[in-house]
N, C-alpha and C. Protein backbone atom coordinates (compact mmCIF):
# COMPACT_ATOMS: atom_id res chain seq x y z
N UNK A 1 -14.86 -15.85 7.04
CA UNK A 1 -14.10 -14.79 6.36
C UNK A 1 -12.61 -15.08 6.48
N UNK A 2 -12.00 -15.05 5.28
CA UNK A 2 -10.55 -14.88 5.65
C UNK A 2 -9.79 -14.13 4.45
N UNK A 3 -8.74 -13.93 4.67
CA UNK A 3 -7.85 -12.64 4.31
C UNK A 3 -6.39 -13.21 3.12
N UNK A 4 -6.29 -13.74 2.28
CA UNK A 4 -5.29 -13.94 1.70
C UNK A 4 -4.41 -12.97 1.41
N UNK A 5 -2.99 -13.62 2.03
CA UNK A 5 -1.70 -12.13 2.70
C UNK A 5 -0.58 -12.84 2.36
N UNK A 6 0.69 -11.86 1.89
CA UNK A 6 1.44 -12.67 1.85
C UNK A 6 2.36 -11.50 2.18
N UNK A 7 3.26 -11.54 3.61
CA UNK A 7 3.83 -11.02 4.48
C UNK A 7 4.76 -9.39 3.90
N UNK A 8 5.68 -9.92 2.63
CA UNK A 8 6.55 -9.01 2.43
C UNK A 8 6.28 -7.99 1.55
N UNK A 9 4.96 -8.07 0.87
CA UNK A 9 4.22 -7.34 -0.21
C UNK A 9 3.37 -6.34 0.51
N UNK A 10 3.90 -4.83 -0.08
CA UNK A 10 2.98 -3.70 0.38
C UNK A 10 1.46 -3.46 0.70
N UNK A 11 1.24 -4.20 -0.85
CA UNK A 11 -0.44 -3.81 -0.93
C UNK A 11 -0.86 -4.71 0.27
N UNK A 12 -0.87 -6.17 0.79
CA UNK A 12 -1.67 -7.07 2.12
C UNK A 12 -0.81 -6.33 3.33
N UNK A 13 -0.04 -5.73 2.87
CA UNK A 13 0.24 -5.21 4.52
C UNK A 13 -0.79 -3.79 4.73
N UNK A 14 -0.88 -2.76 3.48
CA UNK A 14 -1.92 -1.82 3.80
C UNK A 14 -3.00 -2.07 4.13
N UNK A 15 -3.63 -3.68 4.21
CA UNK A 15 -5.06 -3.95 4.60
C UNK A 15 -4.92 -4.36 6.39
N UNK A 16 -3.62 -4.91 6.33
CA UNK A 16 -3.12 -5.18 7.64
C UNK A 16 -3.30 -4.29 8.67
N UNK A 17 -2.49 -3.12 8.00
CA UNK A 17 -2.50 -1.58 9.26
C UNK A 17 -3.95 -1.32 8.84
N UNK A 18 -5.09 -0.94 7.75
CA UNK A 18 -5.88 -0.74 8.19
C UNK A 18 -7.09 -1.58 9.14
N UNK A 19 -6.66 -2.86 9.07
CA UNK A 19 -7.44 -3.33 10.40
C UNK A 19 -7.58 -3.32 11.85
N UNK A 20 -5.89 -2.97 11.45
CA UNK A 20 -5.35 -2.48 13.13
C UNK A 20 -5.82 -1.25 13.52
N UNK A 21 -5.53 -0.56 12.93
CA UNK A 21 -6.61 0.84 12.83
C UNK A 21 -7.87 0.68 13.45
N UNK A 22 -8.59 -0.13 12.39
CA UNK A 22 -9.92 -0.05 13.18
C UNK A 22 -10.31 -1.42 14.19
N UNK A 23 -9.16 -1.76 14.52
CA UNK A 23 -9.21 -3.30 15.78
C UNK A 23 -10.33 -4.01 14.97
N UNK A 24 -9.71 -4.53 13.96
CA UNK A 24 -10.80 -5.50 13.68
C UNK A 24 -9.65 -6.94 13.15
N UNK A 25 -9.98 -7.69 13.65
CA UNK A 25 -9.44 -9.13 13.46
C UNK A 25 -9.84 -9.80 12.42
N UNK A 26 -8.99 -10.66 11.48
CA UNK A 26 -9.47 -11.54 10.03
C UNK A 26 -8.59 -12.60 9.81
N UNK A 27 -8.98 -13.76 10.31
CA UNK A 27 -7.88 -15.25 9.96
C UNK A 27 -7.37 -14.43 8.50
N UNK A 28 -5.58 -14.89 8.27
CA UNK A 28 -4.80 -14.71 7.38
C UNK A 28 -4.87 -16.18 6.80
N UNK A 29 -4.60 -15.93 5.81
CA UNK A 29 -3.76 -17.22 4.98
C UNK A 29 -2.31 -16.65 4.35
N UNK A 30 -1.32 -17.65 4.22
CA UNK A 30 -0.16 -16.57 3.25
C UNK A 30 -0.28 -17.82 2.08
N UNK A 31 -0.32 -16.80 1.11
CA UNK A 31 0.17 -16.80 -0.33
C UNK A 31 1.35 -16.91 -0.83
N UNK A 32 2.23 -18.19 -1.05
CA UNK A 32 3.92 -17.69 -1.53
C UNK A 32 3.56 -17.09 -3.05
N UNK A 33 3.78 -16.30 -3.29
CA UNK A 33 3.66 -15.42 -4.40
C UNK A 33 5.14 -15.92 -5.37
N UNK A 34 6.04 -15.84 -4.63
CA UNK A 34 7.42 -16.38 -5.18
C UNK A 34 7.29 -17.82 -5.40
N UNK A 35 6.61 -18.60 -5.46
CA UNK A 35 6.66 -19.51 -5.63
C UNK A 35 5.50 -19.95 -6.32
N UNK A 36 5.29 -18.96 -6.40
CA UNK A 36 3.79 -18.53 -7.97
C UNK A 36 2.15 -19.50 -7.78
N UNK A 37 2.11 -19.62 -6.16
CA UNK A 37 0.65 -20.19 -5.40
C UNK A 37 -0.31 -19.26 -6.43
N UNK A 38 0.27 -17.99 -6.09
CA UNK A 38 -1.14 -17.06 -6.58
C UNK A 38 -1.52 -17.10 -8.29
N UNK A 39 -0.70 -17.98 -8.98
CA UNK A 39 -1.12 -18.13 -10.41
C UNK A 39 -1.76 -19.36 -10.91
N UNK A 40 -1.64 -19.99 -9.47
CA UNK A 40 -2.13 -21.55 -10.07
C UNK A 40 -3.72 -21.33 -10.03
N UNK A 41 -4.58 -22.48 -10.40
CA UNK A 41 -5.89 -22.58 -10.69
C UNK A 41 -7.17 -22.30 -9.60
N UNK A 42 -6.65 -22.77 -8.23
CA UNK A 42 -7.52 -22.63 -7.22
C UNK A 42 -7.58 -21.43 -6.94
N UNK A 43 -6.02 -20.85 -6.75
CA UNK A 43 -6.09 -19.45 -6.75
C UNK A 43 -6.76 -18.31 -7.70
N UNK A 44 -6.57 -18.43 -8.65
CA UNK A 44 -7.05 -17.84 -10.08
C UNK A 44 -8.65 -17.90 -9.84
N UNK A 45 -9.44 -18.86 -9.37
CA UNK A 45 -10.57 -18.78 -9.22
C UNK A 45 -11.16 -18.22 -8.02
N UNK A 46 -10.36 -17.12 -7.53
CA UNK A 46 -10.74 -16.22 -6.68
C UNK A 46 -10.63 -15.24 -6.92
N UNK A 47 -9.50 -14.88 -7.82
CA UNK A 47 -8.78 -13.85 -8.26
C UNK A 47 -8.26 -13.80 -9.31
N UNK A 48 -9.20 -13.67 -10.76
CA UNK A 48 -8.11 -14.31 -12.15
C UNK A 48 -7.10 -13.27 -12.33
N UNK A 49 -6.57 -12.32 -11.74
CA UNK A 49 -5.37 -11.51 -12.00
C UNK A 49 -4.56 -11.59 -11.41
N UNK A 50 -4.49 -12.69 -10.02
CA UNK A 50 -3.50 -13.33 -9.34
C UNK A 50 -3.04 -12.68 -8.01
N UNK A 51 -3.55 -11.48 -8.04
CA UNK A 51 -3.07 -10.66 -7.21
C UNK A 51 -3.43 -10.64 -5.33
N UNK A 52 -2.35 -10.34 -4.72
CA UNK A 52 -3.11 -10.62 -3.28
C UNK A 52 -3.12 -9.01 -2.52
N UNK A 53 -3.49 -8.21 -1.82
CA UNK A 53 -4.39 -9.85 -0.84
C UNK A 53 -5.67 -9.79 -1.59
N UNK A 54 -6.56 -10.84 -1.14
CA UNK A 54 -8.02 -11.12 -1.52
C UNK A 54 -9.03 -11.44 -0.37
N UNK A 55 -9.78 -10.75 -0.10
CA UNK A 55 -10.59 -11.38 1.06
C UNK A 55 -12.03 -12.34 0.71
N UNK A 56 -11.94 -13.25 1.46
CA UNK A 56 -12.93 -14.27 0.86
C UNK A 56 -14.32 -13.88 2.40
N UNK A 57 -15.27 -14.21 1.66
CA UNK A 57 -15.59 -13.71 2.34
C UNK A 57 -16.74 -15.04 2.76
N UNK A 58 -17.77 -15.24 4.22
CA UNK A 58 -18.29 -16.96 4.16
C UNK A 58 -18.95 -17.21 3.13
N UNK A 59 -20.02 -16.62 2.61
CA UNK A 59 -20.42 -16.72 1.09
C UNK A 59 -19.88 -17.21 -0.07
N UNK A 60 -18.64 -17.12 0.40
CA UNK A 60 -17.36 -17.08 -0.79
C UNK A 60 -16.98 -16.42 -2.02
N UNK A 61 -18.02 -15.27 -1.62
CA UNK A 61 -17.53 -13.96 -2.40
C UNK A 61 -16.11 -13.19 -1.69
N UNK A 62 -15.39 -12.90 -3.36
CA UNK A 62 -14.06 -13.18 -2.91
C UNK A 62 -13.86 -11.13 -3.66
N UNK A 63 -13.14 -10.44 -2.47
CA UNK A 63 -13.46 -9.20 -3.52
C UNK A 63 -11.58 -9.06 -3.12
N UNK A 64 -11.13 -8.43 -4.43
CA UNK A 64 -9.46 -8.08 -4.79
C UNK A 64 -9.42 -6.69 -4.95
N UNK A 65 -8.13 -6.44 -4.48
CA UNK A 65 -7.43 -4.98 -4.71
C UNK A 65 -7.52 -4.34 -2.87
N UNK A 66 -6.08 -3.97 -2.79
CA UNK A 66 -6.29 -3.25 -1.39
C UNK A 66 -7.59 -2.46 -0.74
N UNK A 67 -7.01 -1.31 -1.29
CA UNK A 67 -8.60 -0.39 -1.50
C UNK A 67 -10.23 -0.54 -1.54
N UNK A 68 -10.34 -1.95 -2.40
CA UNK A 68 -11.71 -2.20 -2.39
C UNK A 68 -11.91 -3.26 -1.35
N UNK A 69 -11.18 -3.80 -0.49
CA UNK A 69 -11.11 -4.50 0.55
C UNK A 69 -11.17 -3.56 1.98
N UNK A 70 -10.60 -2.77 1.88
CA UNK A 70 -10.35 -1.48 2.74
C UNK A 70 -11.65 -0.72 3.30
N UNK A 71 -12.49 -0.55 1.86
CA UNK A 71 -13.87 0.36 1.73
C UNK A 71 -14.70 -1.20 2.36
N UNK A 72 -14.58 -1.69 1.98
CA UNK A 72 -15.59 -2.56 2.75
C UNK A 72 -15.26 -2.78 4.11
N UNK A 73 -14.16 -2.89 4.76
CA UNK A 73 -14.35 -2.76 6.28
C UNK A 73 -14.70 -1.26 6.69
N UNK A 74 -14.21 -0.04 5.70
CA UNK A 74 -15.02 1.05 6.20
C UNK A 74 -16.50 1.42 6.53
N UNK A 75 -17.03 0.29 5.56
CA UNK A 75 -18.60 0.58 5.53
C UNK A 75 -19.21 -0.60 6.78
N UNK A 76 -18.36 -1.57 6.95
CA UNK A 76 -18.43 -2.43 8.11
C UNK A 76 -18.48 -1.48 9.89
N UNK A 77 -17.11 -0.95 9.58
CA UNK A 77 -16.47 -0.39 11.00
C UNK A 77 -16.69 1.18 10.41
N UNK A 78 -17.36 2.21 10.67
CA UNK A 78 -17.23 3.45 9.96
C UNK A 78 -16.22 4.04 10.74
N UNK A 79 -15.65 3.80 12.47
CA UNK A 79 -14.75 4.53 13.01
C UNK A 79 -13.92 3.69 13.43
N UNK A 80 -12.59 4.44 13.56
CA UNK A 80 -12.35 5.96 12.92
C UNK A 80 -12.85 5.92 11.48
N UNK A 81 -12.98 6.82 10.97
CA UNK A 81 -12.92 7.17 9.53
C UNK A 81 -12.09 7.08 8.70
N UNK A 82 -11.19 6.25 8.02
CA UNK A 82 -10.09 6.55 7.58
C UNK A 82 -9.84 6.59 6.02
N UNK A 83 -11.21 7.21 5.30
CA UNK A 83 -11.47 7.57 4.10
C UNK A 83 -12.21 8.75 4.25
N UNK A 84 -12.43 9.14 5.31
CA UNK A 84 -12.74 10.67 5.27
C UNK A 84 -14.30 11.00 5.96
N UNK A 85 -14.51 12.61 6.86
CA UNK A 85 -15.11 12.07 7.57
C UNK A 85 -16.78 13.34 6.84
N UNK A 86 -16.00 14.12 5.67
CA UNK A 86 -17.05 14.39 4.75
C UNK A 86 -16.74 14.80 3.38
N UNK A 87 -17.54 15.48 2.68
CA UNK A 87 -17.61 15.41 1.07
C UNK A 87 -15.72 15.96 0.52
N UNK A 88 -15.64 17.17 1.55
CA UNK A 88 -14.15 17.23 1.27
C UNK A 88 -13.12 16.50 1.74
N UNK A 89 -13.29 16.34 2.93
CA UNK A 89 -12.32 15.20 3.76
C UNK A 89 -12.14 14.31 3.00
N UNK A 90 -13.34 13.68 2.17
CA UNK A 90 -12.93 12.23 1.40
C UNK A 90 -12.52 12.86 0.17
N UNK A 91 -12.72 13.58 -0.45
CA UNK A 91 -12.16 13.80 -1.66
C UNK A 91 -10.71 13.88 -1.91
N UNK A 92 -9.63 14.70 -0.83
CA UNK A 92 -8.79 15.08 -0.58
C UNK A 92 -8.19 13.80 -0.02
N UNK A 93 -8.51 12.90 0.38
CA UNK A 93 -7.90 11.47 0.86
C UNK A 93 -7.97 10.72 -0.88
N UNK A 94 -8.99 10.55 -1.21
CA UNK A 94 -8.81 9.89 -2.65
C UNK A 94 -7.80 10.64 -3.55
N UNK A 95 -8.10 11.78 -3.35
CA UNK A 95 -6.71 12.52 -4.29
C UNK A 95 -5.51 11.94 -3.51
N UNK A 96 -5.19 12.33 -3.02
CA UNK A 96 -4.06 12.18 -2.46
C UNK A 96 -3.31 10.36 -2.47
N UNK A 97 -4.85 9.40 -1.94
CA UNK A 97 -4.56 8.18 -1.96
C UNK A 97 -4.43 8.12 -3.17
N UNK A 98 -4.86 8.56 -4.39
CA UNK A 98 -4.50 8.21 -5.98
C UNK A 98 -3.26 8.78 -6.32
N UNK A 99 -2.65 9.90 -5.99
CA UNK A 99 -1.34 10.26 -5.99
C UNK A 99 -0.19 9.25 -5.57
N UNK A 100 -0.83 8.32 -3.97
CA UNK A 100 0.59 7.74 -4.07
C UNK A 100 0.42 6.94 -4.41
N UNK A 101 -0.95 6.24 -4.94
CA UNK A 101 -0.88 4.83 -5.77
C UNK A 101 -0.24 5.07 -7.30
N UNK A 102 -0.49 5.73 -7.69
CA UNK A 102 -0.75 6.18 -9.19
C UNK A 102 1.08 6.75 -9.48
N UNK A 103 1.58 7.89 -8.66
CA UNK A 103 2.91 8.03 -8.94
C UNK A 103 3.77 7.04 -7.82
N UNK A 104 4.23 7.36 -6.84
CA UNK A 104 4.89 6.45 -6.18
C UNK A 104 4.99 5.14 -6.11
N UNK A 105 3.63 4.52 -5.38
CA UNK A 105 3.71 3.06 -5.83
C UNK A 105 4.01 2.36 -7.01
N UNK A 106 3.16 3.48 -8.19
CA UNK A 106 3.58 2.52 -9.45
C UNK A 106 5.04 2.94 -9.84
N UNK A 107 5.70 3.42 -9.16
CA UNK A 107 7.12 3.80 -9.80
C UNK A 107 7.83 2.84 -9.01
N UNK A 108 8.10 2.81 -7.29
CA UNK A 108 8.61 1.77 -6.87
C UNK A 108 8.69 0.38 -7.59
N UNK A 109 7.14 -0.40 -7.90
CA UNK A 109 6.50 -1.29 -8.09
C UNK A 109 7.66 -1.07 -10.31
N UNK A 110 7.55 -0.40 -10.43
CA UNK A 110 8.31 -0.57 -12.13
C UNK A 110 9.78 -0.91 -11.56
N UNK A 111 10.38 -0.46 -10.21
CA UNK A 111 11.58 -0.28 -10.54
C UNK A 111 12.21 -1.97 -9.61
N UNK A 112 11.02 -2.32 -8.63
CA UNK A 112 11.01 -3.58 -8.33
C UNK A 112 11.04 -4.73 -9.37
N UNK A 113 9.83 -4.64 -10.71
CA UNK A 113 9.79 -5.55 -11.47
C UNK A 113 10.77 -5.65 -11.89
N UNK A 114 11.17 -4.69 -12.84
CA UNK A 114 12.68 -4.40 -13.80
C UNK A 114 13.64 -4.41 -13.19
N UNK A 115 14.11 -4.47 -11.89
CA UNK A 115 14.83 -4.31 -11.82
C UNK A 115 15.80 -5.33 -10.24
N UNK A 116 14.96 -6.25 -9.89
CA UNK A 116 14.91 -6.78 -8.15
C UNK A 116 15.32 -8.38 -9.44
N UNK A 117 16.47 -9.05 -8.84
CA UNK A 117 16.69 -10.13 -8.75
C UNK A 117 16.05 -11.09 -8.77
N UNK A 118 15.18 -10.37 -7.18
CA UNK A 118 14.04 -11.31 -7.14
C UNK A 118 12.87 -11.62 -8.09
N UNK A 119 12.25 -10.58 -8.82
CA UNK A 119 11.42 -10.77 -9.69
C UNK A 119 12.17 -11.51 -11.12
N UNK A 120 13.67 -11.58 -11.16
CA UNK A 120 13.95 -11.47 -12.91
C UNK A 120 13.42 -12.80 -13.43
N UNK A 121 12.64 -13.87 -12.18
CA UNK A 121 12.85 -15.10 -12.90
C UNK A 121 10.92 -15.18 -12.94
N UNK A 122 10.26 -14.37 -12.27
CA UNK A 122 8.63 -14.44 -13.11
C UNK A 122 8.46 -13.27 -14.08
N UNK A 123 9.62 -12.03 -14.16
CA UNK A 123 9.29 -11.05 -15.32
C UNK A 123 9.87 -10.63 -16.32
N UNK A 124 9.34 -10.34 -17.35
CA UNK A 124 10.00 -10.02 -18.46
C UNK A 124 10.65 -8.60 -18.24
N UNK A 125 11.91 -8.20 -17.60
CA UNK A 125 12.78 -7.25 -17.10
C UNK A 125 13.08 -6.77 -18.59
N UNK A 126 12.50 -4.81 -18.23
CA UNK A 126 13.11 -4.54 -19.53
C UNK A 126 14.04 -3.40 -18.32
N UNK A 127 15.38 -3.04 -18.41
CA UNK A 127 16.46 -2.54 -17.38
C UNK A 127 15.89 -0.81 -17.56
N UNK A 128 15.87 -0.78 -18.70
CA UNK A 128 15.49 0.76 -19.25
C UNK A 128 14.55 1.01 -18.33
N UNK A 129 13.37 0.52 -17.74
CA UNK A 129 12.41 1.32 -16.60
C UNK A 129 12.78 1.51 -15.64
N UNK A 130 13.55 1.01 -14.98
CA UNK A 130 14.33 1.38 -13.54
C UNK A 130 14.83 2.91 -13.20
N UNK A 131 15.63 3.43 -14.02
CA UNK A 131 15.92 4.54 -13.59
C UNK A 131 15.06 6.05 -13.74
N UNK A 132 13.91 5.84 -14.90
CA UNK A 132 13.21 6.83 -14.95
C UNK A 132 12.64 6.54 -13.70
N UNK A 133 12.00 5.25 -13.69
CA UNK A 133 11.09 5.13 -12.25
C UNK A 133 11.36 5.76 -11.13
N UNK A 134 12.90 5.36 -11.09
CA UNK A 134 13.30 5.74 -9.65
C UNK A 134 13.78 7.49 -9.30
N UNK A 135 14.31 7.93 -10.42
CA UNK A 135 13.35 9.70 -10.61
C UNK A 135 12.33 9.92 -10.15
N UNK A 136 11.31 9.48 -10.66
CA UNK A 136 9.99 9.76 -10.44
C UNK A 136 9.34 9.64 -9.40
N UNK A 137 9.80 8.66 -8.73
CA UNK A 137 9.74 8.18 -7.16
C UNK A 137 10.59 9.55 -6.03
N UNK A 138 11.41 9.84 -6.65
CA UNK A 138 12.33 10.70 -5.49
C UNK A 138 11.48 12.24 -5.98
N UNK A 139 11.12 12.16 -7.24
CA UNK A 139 10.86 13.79 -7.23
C UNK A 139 9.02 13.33 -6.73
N UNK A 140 8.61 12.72 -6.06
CA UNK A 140 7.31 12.22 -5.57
C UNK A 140 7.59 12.73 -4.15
N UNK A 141 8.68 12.44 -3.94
CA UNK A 141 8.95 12.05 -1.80
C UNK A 141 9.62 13.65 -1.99
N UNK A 142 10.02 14.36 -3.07
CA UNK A 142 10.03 16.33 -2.75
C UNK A 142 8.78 16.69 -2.36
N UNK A 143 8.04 16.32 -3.29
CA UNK A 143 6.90 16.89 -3.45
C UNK A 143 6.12 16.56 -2.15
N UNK A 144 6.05 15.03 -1.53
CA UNK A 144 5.05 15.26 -0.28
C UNK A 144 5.80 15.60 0.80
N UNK A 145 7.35 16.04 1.01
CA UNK A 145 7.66 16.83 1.75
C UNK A 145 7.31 17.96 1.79
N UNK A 146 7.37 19.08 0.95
CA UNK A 146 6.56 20.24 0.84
C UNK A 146 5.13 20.23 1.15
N UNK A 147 4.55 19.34 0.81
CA UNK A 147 3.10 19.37 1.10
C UNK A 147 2.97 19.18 2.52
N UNK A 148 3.96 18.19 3.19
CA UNK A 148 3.53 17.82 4.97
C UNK A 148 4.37 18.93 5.32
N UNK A 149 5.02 20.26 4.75
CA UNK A 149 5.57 21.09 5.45
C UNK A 149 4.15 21.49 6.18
N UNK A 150 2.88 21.82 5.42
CA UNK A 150 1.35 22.57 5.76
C UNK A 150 0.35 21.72 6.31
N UNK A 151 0.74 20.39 7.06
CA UNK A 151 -0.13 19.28 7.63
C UNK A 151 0.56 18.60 8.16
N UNK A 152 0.08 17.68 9.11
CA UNK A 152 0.46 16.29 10.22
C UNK A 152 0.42 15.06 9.28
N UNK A 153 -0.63 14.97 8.59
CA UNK A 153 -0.66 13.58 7.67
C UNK A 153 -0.84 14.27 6.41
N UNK A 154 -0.59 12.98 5.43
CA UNK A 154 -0.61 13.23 4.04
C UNK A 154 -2.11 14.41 3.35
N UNK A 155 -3.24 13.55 3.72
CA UNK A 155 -4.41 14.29 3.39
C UNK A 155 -5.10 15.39 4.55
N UNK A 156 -4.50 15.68 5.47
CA UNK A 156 -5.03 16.65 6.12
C UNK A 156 -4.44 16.52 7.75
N UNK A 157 -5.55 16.68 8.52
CA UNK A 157 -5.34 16.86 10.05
C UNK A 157 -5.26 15.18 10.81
N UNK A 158 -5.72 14.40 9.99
CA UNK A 158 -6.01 12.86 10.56
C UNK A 158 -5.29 12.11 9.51
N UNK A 159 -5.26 10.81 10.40
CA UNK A 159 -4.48 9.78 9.82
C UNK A 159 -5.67 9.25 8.58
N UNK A 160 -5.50 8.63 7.33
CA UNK A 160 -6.40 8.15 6.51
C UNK A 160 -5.61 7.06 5.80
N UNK A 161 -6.70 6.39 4.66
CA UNK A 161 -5.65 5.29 3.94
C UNK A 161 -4.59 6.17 2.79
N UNK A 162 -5.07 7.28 2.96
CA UNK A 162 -3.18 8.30 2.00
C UNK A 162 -1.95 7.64 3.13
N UNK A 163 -2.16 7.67 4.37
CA UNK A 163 -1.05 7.38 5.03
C UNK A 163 -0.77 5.86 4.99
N UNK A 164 -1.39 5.41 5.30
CA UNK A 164 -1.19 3.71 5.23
C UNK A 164 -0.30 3.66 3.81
N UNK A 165 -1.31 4.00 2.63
CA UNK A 165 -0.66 3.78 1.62
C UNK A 165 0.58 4.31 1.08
N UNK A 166 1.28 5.49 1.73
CA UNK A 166 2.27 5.85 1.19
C UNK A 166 3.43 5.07 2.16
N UNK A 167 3.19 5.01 4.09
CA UNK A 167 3.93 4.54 4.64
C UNK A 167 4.60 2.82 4.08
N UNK A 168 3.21 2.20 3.53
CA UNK A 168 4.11 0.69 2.84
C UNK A 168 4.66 0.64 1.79
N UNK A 169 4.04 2.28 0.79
CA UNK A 169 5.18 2.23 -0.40
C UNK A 169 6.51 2.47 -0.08
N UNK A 170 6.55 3.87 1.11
CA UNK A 170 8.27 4.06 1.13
C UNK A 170 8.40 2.77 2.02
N UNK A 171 8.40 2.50 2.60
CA UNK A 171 8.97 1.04 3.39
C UNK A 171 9.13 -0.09 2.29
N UNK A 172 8.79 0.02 1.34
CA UNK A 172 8.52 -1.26 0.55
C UNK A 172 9.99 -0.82 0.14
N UNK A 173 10.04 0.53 -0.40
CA UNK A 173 11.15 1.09 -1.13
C UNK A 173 12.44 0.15 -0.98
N UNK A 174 12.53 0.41 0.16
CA UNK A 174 14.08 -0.27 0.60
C UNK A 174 14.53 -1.50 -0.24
N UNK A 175 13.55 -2.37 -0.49
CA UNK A 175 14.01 -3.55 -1.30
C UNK A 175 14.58 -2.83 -2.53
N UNK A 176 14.29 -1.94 -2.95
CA UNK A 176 15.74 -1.75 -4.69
C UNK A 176 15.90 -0.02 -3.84
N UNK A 177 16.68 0.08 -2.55
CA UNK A 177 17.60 0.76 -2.01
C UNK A 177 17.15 2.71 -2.67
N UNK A 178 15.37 2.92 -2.44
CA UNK A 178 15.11 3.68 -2.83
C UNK A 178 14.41 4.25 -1.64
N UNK A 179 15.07 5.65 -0.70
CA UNK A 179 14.60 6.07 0.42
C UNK A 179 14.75 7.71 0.49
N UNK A 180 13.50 8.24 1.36
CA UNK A 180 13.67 9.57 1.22
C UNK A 180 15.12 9.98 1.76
N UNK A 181 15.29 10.91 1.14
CA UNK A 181 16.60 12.03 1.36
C UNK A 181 16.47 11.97 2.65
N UNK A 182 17.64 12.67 3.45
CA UNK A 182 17.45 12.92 4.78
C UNK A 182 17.47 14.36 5.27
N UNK A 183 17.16 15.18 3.95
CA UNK A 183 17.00 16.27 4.10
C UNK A 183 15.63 16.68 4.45
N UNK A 184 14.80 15.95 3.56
CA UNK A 184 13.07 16.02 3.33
C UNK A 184 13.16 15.59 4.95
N UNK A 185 12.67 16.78 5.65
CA UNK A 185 12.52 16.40 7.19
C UNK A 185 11.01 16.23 7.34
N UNK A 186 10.40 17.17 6.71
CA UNK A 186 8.93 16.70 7.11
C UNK A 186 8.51 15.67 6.58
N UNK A 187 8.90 14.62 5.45
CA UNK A 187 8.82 13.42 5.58
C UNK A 187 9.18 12.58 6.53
N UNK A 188 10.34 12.88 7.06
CA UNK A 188 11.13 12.07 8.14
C UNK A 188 10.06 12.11 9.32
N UNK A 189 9.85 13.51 9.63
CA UNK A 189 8.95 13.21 11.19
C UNK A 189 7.44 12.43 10.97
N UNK A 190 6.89 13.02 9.61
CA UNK A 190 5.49 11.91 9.20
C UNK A 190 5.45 10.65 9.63
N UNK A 191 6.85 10.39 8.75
CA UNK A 191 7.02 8.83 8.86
C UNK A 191 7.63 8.23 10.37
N UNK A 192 8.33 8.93 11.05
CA UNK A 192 8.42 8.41 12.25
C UNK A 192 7.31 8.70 13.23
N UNK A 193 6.36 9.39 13.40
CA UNK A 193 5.35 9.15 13.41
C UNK A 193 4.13 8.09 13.55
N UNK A 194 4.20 7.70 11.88
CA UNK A 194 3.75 6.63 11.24
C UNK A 194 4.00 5.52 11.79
N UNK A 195 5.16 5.30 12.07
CA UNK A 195 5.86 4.11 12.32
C UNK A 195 5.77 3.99 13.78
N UNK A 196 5.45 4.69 14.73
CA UNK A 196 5.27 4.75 16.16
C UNK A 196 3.77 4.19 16.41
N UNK A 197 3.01 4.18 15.80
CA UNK A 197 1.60 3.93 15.66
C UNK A 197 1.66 2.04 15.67
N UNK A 198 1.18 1.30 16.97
CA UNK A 198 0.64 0.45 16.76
C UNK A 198 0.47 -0.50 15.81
N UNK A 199 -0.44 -0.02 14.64
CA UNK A 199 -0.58 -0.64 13.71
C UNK A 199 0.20 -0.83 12.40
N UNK A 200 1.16 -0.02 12.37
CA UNK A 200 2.22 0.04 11.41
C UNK A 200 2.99 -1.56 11.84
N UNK A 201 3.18 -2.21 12.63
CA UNK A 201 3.72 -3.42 12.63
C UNK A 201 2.67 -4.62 12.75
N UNK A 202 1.57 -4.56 11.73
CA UNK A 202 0.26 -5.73 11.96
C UNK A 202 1.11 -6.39 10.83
């Protein structure tokens, strides 16, 4: 089994903290992504959408996307639980984990493409997405301040992959200088929190 990662990218670091989570160990490989490993042919035939991480597995079934890498060590390691520990518990983690994939991440992730230096030389940068994005991103980090005013973690009383996944989007943030207010306090203590946890530095 091994784990294709490539260090500075959100999504292989959320598979990261969730292994640490559940102490489970997986040889890494890194992927230079910037240097476009993950588009060439060997790669592609693990993953034709290029994307990392990917876990290969000895069979050499190779399964992609954070999340569906995630659910399979859940069904591997069931504890802790960190997709939920019944019919509502998990529902309320998938909502929530689809909230910050779906608004946040993909808003960071628009305002990174369009708009990061670093990407201008693999993407077709259109400038115009950057700033709605980055709206949309800040009125995201109101909104789960109010919500952690009435909870400890994102989806409820326990840590789940809502937290993993929102802690590497705002951390990711910083690369195009996009961070919660310092007013939003109940974000602030979540996340310091978050960040006190062990596995937040896998």
């Amino acid at each position: 089994m091994k784990l294709y990662d490539f260090k500075q990218a959100p999504n292989p670091r959320r598979v990261r903290i969730f292994l640490a989570e559940k102490s489970v160990s997986v040889p890494l490989e890194q992927v230079d992504i910037f240097s476009r490993a993950n588009r060439q042919p060997p790669f592609l035939a693990k993953n034709p959408l290029g994307g990392i991480p990917v876990l290969e597995l000895d069979d050499g079934t190779c399964i992609a996307e954070s999340v569906a890498i995630c659910r399979y060590f859940e069904a591997l390691h069931p504890e802790p639980p960190l997709f939920g520990r019944d019919a509502v518990d998990q529902a309320l983690i998938e909502m929530w984990n689809r909230r910050v994939e779906l608004v946040l991440l993909n808003s960071i992730g628009m305002v990174w493409g369009h708009g990061s230096p670093l990407t201008a030389k693999v993407v077709q940068q259109i400038p115009a997405n950057v700033e709605p994005n980055r709206k949309r991103a800040v009125i995201f980090l109101e909104l789960l301040d109010r919500e952690l005013a009435t909870r400890e973690f994102v989806a409820g009383t326990h840590i789940s992959i809502a937290d993993i996944s929102a802690l590497c989007t705002i951390d990711f943030a910083k690369m195009v200088e996009i961070a919660p207010d310092p007013s939003l306090a109940n974000v602030a203590r979540w996340h310091a929190t978050m960040s006190a946890r062990p596995s937040a530095s896998a």
